[in-house]
N, C-alpha and C. Protein backbone atom coordinates (compact mmCIF):
# COMPACT_ATOMS: atom_id res chain seq x y z
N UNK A 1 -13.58 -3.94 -3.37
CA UNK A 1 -13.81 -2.94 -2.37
C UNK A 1 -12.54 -2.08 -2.20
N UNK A 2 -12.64 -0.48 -1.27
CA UNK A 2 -11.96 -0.23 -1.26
C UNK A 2 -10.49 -0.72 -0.55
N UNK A 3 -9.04 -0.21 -0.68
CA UNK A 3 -8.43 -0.86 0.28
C UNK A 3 -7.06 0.20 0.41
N UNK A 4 -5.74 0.26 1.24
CA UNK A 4 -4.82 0.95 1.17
C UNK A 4 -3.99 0.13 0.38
N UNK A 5 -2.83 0.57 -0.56
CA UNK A 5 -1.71 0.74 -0.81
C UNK A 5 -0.28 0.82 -0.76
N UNK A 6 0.67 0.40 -0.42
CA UNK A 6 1.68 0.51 0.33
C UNK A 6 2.59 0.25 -0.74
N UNK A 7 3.74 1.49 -1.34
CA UNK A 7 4.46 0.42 -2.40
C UNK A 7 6.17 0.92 -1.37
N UNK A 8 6.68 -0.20 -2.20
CA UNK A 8 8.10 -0.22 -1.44
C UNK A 8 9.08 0.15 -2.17
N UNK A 9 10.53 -0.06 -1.99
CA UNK A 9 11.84 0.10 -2.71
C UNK A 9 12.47 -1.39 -2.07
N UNK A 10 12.91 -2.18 -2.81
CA UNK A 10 13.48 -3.31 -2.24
C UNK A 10 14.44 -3.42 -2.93
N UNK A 11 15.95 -3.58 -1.93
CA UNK A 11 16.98 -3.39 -1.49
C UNK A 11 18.23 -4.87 -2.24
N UNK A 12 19.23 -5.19 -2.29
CA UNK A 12 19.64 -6.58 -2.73
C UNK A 12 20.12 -7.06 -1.37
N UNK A 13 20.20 -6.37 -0.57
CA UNK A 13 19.61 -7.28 1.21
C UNK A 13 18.88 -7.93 1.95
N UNK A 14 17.86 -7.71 0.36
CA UNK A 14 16.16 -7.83 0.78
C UNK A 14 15.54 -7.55 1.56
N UNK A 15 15.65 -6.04 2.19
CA UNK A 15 15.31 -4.80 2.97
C UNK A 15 14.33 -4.30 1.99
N UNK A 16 13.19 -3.94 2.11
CA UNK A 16 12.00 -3.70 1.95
C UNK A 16 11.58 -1.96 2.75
N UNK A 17 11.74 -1.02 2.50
CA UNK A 17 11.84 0.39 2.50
C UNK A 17 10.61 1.03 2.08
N UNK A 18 9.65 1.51 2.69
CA UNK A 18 8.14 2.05 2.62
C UNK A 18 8.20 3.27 1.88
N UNK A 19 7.86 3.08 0.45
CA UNK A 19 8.04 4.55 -0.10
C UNK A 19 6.70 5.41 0.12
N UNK A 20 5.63 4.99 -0.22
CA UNK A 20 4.24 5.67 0.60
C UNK A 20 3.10 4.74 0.96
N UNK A 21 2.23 5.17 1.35
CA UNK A 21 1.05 4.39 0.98
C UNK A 21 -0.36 5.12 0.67
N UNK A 22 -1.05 4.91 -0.06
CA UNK A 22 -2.20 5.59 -0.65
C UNK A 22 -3.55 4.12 -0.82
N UNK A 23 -4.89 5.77 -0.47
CA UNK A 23 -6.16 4.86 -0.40
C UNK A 23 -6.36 4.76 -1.86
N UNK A 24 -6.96 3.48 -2.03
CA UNK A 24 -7.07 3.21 -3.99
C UNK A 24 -9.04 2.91 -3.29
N UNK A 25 -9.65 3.56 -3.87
CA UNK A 25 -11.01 3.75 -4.14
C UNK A 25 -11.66 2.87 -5.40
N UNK A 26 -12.41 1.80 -4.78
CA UNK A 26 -13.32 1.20 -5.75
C UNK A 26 -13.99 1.39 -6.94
N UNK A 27 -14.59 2.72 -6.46
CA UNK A 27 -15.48 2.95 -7.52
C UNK A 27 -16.68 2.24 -7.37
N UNK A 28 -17.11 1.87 -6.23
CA UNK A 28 -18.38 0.61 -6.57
C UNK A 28 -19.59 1.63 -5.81
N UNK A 29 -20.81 1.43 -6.13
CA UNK A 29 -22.03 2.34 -5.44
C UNK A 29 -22.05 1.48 -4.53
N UNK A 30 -22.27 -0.44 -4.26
CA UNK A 30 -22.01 -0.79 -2.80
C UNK A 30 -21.45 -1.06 -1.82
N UNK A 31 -20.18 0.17 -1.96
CA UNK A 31 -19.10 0.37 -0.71
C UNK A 31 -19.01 1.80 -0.02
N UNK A 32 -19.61 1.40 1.28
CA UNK A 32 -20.03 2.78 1.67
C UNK A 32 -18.12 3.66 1.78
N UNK A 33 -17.23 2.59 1.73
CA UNK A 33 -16.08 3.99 1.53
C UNK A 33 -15.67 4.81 0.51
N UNK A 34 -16.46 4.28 -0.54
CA UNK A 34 -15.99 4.66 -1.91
C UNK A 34 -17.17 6.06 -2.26
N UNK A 35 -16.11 6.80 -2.92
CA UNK A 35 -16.71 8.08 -3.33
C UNK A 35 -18.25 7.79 -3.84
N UNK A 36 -18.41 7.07 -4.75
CA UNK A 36 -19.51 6.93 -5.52
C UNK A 36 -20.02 5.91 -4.70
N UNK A 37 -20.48 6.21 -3.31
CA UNK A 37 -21.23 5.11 -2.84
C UNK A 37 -22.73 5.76 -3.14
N UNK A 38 -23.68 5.07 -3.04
CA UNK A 38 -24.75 5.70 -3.62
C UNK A 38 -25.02 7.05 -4.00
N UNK A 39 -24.41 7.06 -5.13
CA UNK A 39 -24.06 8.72 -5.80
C UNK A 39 -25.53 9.14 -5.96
N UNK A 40 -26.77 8.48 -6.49
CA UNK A 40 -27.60 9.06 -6.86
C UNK A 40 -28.73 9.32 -5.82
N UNK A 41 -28.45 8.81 -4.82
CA UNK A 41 -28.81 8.85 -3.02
C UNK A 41 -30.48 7.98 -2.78
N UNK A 42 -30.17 6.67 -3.79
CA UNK A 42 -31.80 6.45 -3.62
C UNK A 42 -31.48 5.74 -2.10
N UNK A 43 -32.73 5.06 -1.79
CA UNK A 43 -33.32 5.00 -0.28
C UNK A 43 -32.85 2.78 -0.86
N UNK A 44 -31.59 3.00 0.51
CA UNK A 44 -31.50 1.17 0.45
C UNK A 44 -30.84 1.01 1.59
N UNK A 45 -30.26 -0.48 1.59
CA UNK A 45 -30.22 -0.93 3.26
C UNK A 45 -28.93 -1.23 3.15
N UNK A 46 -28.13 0.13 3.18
CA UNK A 46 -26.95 0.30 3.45
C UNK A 46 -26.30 -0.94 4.29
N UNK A 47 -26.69 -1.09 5.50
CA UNK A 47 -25.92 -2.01 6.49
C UNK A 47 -26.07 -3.31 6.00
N UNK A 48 -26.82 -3.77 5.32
CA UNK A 48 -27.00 -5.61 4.84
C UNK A 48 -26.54 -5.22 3.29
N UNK A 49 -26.37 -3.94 2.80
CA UNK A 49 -26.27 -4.49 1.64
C UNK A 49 -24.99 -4.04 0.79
N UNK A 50 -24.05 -2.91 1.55
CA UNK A 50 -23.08 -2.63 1.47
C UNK A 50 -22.20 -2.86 2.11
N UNK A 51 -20.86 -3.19 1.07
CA UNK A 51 -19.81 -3.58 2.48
C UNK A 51 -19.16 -2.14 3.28
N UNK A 52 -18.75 -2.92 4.67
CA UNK A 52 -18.27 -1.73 5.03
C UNK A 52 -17.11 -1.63 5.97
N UNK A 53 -16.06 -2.49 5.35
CA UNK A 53 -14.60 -2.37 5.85
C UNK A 53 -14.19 -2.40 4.28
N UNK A 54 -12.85 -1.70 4.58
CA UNK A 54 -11.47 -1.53 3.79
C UNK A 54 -11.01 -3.41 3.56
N UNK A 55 -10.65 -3.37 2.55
CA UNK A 55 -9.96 -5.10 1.97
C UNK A 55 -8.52 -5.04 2.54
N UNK A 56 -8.01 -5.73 2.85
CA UNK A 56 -6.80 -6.33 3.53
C UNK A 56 -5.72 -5.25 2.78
N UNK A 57 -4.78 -4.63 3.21
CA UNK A 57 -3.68 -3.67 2.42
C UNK A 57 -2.95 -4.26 1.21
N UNK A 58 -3.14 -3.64 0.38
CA UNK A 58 -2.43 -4.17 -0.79
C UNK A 58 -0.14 -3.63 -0.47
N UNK A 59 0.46 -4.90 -1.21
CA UNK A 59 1.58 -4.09 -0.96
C UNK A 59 2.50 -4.84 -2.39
N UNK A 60 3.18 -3.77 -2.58
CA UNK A 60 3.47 -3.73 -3.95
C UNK A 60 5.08 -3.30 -4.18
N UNK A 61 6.36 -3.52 -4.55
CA UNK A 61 7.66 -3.41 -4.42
C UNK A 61 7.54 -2.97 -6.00
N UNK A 62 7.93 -1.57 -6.22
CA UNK A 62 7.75 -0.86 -7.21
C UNK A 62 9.13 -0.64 -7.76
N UNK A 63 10.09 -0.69 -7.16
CA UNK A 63 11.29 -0.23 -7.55
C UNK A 63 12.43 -1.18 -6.77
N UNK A 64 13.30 -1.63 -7.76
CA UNK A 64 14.59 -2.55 -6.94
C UNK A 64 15.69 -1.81 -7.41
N UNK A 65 16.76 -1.76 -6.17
CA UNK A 65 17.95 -1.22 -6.13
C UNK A 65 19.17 -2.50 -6.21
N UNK A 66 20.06 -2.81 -7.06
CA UNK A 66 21.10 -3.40 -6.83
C UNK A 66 22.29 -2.78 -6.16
N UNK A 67 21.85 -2.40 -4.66
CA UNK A 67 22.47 -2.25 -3.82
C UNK A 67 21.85 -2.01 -1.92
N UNK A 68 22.69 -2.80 -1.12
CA UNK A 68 22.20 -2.51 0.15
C UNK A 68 21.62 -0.99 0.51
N UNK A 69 20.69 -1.28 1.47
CA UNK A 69 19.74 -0.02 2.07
C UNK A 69 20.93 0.58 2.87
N UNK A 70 20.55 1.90 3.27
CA UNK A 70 21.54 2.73 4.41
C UNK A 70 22.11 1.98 5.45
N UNK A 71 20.87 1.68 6.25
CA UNK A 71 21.43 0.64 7.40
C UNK A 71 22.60 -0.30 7.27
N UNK A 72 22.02 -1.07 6.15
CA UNK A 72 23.18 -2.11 5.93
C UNK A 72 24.43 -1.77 5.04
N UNK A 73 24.20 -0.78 4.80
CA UNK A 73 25.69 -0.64 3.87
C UNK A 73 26.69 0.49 5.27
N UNK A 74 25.78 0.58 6.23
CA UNK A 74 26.57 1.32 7.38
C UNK A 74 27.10 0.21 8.36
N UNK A 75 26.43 -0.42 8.63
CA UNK A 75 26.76 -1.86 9.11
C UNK A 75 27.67 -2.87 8.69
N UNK A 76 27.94 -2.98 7.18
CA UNK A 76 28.33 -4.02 6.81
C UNK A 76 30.05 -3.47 6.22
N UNK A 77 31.14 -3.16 6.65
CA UNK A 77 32.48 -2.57 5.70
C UNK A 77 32.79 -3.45 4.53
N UNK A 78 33.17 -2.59 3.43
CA UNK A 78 33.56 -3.20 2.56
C UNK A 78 35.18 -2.89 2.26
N UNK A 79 36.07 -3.57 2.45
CA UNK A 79 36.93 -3.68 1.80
C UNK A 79 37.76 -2.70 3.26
N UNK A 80 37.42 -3.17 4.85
CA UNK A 80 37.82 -2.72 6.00
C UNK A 80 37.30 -1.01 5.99
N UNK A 81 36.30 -0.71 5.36
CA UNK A 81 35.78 1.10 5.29
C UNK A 81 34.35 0.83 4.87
N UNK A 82 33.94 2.42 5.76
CA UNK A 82 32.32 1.49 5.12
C UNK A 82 31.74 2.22 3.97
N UNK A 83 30.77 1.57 3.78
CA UNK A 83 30.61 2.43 2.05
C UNK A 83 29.81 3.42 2.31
């Protein structure tokens, strides 16, 4: 079914940074959120026979940095200055 998306940037602080999130679409004819929900529009019982919530958010860490996020590299001095 359909569901949202969420991918991240994770940090070597292990700060976790929301880069977007996007709807990812099924594709299935029995999900009334999905584009192609009964594309060809015959006559059925939508409510018993399609689902009709979004699946739990998917979340996905797409990109790692070997180095602290803003916050923490403002927070944390290195070497008595902060980086």
């Amino acid at each position: 079914m359909c569901c949202n998306l969420s991918t991240y940037v994770e940090y070597s602080c292990s700060h976790r940074i929301l880069q977007q999130t996007q709807y990812l679409d099924c594709n299935r004819w029995d999900c009334r959120l999905s584009k192609y929900h009964n594309h060809d529009n015959a006559e059925h019982d939508c409510k018993n026979n399609c689902a009709q919530e979004l699946l739990e958010d998917r979340h996905l860490t797409v990109d790692w940095q070997h180095r602290p996020c803003t916050p923490c590299r403002v927070l944390a001095p290195t070497n008595g200055v902060n980086a």
